[in-house]
N, C-alpha and C. Protein backbone atom coordinates (compact mmCIF):
# COMPACT_ATOMS: atom_id res chain seq x y z
N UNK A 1 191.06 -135.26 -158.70
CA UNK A 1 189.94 -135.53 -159.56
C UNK A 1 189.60 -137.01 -159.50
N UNK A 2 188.42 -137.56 -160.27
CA UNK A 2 188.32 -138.58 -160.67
C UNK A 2 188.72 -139.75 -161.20
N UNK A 3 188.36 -140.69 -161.54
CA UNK A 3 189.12 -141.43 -162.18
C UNK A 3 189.63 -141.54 -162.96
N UNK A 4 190.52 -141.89 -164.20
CA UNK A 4 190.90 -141.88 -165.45
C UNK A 4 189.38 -141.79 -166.29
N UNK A 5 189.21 -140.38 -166.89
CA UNK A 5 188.00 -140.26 -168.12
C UNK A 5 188.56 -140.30 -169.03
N UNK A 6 188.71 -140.60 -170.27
CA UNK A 6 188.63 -140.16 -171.36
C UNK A 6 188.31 -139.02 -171.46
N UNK A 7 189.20 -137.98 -172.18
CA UNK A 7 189.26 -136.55 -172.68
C UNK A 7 188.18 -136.20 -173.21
N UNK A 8 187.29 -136.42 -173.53
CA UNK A 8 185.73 -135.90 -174.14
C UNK A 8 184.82 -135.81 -173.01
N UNK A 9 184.73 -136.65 -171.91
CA UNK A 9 184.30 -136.69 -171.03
C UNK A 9 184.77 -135.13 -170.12
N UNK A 10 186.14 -134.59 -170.01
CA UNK A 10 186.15 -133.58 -169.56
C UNK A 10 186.08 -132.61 -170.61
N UNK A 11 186.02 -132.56 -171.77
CA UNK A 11 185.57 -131.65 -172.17
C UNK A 11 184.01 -131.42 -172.55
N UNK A 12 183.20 -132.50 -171.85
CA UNK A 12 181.77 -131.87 -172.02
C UNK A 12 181.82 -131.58 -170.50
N UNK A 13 182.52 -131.81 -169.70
CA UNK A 13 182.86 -130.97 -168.41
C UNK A 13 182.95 -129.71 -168.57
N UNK A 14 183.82 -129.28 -169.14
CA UNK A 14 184.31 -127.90 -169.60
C UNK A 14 183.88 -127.21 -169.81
N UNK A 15 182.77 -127.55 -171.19
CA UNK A 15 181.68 -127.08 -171.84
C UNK A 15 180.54 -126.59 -171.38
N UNK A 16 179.46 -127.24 -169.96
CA UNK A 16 178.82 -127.30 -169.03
C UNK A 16 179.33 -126.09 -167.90
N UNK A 17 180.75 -126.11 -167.79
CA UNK A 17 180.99 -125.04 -166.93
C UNK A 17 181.07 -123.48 -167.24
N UNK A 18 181.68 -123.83 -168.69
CA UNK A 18 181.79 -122.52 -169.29
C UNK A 18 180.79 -122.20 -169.60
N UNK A 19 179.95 -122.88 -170.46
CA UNK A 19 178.27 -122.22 -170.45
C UNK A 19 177.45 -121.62 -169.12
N UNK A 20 178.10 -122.57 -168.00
CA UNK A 20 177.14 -121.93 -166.80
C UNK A 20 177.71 -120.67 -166.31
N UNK A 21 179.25 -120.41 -166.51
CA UNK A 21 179.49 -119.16 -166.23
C UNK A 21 178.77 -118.03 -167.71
N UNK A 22 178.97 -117.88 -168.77
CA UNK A 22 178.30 -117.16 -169.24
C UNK A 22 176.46 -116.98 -168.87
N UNK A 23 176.16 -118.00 -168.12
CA UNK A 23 174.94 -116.77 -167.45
C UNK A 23 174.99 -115.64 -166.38
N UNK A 24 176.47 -115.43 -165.97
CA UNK A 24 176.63 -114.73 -165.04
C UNK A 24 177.25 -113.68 -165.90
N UNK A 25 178.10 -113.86 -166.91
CA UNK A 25 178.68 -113.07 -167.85
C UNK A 25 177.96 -112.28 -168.77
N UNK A 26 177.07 -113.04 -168.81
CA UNK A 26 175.64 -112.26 -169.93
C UNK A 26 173.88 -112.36 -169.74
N UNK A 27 174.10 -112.57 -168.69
CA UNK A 27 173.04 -112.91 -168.13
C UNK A 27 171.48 -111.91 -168.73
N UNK A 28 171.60 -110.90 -168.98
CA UNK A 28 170.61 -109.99 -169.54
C UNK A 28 170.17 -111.17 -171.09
N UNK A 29 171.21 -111.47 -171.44
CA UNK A 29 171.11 -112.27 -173.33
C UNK A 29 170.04 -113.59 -172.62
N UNK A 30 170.64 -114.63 -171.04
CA UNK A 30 169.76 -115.34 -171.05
C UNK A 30 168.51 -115.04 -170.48
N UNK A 31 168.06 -114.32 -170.12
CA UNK A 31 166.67 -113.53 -169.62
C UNK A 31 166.10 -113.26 -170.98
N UNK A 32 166.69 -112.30 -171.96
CA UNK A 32 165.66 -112.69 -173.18
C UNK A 32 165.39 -113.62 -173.83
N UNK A 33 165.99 -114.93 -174.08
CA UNK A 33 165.37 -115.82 -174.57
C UNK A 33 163.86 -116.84 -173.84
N UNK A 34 164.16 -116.59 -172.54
CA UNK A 34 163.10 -117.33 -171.79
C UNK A 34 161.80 -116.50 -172.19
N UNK A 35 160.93 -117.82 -171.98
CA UNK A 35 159.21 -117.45 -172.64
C UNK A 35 158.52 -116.75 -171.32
N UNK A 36 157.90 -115.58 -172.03
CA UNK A 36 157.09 -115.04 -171.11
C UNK A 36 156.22 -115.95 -169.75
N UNK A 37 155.68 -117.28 -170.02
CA UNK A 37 154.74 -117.70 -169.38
C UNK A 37 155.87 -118.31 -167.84
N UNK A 38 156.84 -118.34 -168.22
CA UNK A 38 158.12 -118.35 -166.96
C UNK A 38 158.14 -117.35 -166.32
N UNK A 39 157.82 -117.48 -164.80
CA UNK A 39 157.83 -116.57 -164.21
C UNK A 39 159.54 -116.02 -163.31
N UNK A 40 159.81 -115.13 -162.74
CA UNK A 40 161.50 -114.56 -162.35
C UNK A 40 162.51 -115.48 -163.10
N UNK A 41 162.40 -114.72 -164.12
CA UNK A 41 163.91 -114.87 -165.22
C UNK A 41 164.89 -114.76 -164.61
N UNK A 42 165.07 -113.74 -163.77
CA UNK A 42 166.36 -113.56 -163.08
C UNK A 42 166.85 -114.80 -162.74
N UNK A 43 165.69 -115.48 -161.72
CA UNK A 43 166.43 -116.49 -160.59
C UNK A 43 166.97 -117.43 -161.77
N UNK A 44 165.90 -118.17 -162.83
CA UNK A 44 166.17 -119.40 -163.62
C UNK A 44 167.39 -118.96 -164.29
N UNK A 45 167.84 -118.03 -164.57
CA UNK A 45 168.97 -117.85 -165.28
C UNK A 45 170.44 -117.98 -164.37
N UNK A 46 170.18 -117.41 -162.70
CA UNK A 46 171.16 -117.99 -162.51
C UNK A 46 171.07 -119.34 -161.50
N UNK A 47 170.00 -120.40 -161.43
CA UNK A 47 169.62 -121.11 -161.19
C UNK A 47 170.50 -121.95 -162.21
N UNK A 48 169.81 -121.56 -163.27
CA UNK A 48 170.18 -122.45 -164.39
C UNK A 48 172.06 -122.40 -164.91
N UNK A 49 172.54 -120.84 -164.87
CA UNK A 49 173.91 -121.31 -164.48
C UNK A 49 174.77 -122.27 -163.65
N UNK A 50 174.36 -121.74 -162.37
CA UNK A 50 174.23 -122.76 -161.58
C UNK A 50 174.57 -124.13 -161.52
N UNK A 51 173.52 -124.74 -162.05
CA UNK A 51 173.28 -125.92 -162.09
C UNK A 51 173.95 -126.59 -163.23
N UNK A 52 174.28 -125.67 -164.07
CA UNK A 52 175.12 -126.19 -165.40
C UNK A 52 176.66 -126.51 -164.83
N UNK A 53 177.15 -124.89 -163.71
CA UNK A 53 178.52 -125.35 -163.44
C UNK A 53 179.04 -126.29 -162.61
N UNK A 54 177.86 -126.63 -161.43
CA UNK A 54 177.81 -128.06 -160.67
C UNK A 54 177.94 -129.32 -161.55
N UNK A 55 177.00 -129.36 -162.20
CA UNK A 55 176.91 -130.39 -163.15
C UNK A 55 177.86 -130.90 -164.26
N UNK A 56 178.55 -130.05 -164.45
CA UNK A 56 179.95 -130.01 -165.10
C UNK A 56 180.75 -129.97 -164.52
N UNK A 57 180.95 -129.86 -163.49
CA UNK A 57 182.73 -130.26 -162.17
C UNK A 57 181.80 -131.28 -161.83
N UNK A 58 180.75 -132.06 -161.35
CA UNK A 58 180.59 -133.07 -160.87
C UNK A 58 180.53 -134.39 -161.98
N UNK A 59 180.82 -134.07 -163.27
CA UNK A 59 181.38 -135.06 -164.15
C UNK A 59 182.53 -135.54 -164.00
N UNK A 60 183.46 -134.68 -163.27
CA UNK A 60 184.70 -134.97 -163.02
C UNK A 60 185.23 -135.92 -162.17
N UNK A 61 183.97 -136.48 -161.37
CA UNK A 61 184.31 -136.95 -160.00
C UNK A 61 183.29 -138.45 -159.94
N UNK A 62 183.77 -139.75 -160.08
CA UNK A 62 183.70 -140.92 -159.85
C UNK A 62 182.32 -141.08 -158.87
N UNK A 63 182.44 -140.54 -157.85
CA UNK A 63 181.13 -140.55 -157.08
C UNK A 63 179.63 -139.98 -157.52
N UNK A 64 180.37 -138.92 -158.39
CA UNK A 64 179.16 -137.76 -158.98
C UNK A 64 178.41 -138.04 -160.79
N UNK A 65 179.74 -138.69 -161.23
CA UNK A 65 179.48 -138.63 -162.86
C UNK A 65 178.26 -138.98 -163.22
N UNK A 66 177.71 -140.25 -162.62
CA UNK A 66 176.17 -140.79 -162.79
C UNK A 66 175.56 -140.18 -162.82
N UNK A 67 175.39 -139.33 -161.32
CA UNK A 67 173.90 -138.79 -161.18
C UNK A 67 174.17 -137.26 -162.39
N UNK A 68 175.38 -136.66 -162.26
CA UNK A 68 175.78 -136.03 -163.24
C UNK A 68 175.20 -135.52 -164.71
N UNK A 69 175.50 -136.89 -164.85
CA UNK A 69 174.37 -137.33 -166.58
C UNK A 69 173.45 -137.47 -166.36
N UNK A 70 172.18 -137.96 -165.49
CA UNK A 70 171.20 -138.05 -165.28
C UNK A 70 170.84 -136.20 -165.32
N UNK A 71 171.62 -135.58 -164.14
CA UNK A 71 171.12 -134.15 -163.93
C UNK A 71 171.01 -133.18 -165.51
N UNK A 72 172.30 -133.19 -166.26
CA UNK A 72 172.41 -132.85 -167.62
C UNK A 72 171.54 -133.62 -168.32
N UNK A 73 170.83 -134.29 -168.65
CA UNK A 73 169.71 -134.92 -169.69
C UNK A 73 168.27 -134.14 -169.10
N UNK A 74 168.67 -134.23 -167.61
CA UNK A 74 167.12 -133.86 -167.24
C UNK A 74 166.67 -132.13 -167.57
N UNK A 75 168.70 -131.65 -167.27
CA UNK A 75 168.70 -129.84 -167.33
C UNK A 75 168.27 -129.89 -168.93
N UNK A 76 168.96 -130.41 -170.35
CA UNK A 76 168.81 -130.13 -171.02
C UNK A 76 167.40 -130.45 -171.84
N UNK A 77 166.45 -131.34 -171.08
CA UNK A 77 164.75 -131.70 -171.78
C UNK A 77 164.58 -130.57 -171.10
N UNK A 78 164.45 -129.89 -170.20
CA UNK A 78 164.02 -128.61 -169.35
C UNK A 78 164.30 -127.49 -170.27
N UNK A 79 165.58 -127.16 -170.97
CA UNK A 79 166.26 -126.54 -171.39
C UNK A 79 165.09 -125.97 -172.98
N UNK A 80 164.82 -127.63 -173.73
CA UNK A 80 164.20 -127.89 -174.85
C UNK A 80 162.85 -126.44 -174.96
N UNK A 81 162.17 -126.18 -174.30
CA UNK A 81 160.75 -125.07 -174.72
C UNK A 81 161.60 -124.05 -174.80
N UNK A 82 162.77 -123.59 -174.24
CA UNK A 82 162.92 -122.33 -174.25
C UNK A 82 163.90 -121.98 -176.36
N UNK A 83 163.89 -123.43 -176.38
CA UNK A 83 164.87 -123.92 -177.81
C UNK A 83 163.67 -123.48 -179.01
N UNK A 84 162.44 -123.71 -178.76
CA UNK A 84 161.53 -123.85 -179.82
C UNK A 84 160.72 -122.21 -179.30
N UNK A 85 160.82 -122.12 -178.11
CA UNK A 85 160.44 -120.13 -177.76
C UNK A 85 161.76 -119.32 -178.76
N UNK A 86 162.64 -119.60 -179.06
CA UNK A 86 163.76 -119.09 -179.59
C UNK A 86 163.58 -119.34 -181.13
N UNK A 87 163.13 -120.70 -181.19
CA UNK A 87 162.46 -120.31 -183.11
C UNK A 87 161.35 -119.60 -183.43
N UNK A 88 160.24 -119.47 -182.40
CA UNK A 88 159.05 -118.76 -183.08
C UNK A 88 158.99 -117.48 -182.20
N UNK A 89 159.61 -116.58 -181.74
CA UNK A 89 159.51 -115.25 -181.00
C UNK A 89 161.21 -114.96 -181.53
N UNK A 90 160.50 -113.30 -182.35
CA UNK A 90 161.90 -112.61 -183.16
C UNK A 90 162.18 -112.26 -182.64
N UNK A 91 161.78 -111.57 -180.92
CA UNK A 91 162.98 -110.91 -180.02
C UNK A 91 164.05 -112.50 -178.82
N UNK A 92 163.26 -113.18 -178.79
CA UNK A 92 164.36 -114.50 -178.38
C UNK A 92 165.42 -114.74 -179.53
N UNK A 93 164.91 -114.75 -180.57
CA UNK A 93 165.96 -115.51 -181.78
C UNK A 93 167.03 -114.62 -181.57
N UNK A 94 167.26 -113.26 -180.80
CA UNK A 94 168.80 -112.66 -180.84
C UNK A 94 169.29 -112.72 -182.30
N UNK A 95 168.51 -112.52 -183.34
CA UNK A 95 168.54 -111.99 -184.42
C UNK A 95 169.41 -113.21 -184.86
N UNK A 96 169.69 -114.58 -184.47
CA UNK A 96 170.13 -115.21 -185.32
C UNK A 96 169.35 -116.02 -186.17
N UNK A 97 169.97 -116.79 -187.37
CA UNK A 97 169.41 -117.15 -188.47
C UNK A 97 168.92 -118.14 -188.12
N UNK A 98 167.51 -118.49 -188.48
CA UNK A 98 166.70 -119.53 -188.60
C UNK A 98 167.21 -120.84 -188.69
N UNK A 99 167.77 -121.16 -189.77
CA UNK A 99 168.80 -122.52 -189.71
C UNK A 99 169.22 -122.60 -188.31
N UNK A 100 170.00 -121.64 -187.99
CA UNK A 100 170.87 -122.05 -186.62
C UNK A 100 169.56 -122.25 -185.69
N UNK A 101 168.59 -121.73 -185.53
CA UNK A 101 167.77 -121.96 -184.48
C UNK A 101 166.84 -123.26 -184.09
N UNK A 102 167.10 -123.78 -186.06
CA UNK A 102 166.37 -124.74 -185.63
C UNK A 102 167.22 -126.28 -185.70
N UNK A 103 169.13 -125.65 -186.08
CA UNK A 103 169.53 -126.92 -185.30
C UNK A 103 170.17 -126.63 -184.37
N UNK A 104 170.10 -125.73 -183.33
CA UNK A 104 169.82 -125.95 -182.07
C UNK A 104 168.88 -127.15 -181.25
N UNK A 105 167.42 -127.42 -182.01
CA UNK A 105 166.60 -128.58 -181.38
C UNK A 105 167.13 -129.74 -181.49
N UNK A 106 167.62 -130.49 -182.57
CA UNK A 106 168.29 -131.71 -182.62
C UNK A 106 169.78 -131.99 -181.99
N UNK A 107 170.35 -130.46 -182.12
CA UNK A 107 171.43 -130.29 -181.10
C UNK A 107 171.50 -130.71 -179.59
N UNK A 108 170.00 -130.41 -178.90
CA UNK A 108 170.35 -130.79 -177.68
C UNK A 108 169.74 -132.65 -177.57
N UNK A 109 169.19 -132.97 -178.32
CA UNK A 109 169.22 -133.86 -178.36
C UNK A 109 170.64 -134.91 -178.81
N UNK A 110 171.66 -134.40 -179.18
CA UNK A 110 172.58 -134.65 -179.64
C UNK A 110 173.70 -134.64 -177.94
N UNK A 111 173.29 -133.35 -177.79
CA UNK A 111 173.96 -133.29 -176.18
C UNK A 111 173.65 -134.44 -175.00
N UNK A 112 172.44 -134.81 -174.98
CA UNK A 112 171.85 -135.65 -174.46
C UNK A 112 172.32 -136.77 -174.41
N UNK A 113 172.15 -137.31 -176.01
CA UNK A 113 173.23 -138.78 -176.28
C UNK A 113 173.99 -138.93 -175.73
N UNK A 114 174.93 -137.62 -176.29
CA UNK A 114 176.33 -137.56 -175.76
C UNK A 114 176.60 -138.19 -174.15
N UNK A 115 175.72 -137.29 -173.63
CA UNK A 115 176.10 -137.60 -171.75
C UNK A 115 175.28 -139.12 -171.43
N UNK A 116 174.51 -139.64 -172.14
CA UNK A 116 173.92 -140.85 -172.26
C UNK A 116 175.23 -141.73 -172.49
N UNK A 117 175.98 -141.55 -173.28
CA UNK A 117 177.13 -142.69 -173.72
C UNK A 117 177.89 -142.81 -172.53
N UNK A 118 178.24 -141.94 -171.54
CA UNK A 118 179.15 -141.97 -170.26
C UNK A 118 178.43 -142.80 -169.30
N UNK A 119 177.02 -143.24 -169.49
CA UNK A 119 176.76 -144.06 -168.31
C UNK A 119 177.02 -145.62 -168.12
N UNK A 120 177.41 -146.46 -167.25
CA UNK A 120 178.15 -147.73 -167.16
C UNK A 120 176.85 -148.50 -167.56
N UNK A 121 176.61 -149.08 -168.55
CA UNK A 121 175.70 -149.90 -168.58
C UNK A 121 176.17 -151.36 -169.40
């Protein structure tokens, strides 16, 4: 692996990977939340796995971590319409509660930070 991270650093590794495997694990759950005006759900869902589990082993790695965080800020503003399609359409919300849906939005902005603080500046 990489260099000496700090333990938070691999666990938003972790986090990134395990989320990208549950689009392969449940992949039907992420096809309903995406907004109609998106066209082949299929692919973006496992596109978007994908790119979550790259992006999360390539935190791990000294050469990769940069562009890394750059890729995760950019996946998760991408991520953001399908966050606010999930508060106002009752078959996206997966029947969860309103509260939760709508701090989900400041949440990924919260994620964002997060991978913002790992960059050498």
């Amino acid at each position: 692996m990489g260099a000496s991270y700090p333990w938070h650093l691999y666990l938003m590794a972790t986090v990134y990977v395990v989320a990208g495997l549950m689009h392969f694990i449940k992949p039907k759950m992420y096809r309903q939340i995406l907004p109609a005006y998106l066209p082949g759900h299929k692919i973006l869902v496992t596109l978007s796995g994908l790119a979550e589990i790259i992006l999360g082993i390539a935190l791990c790695f000294t050469t990769t971590k940069d562009l890394a965080i750059y890729g995760i800020i950019g996946m998760l503003t991408f991520f953001l319409p399908v966050h606010f399609h999930m508060l106002f359409n009752k078959r996206a919300s997966m029947g969860l509660p309103r509260w939760m849906l709508i701090w989900r939005i400041p949440l990924q902005f919260a994620l964002m930070y997060w991978a913002y603080l790992y960059l050498p500046f």
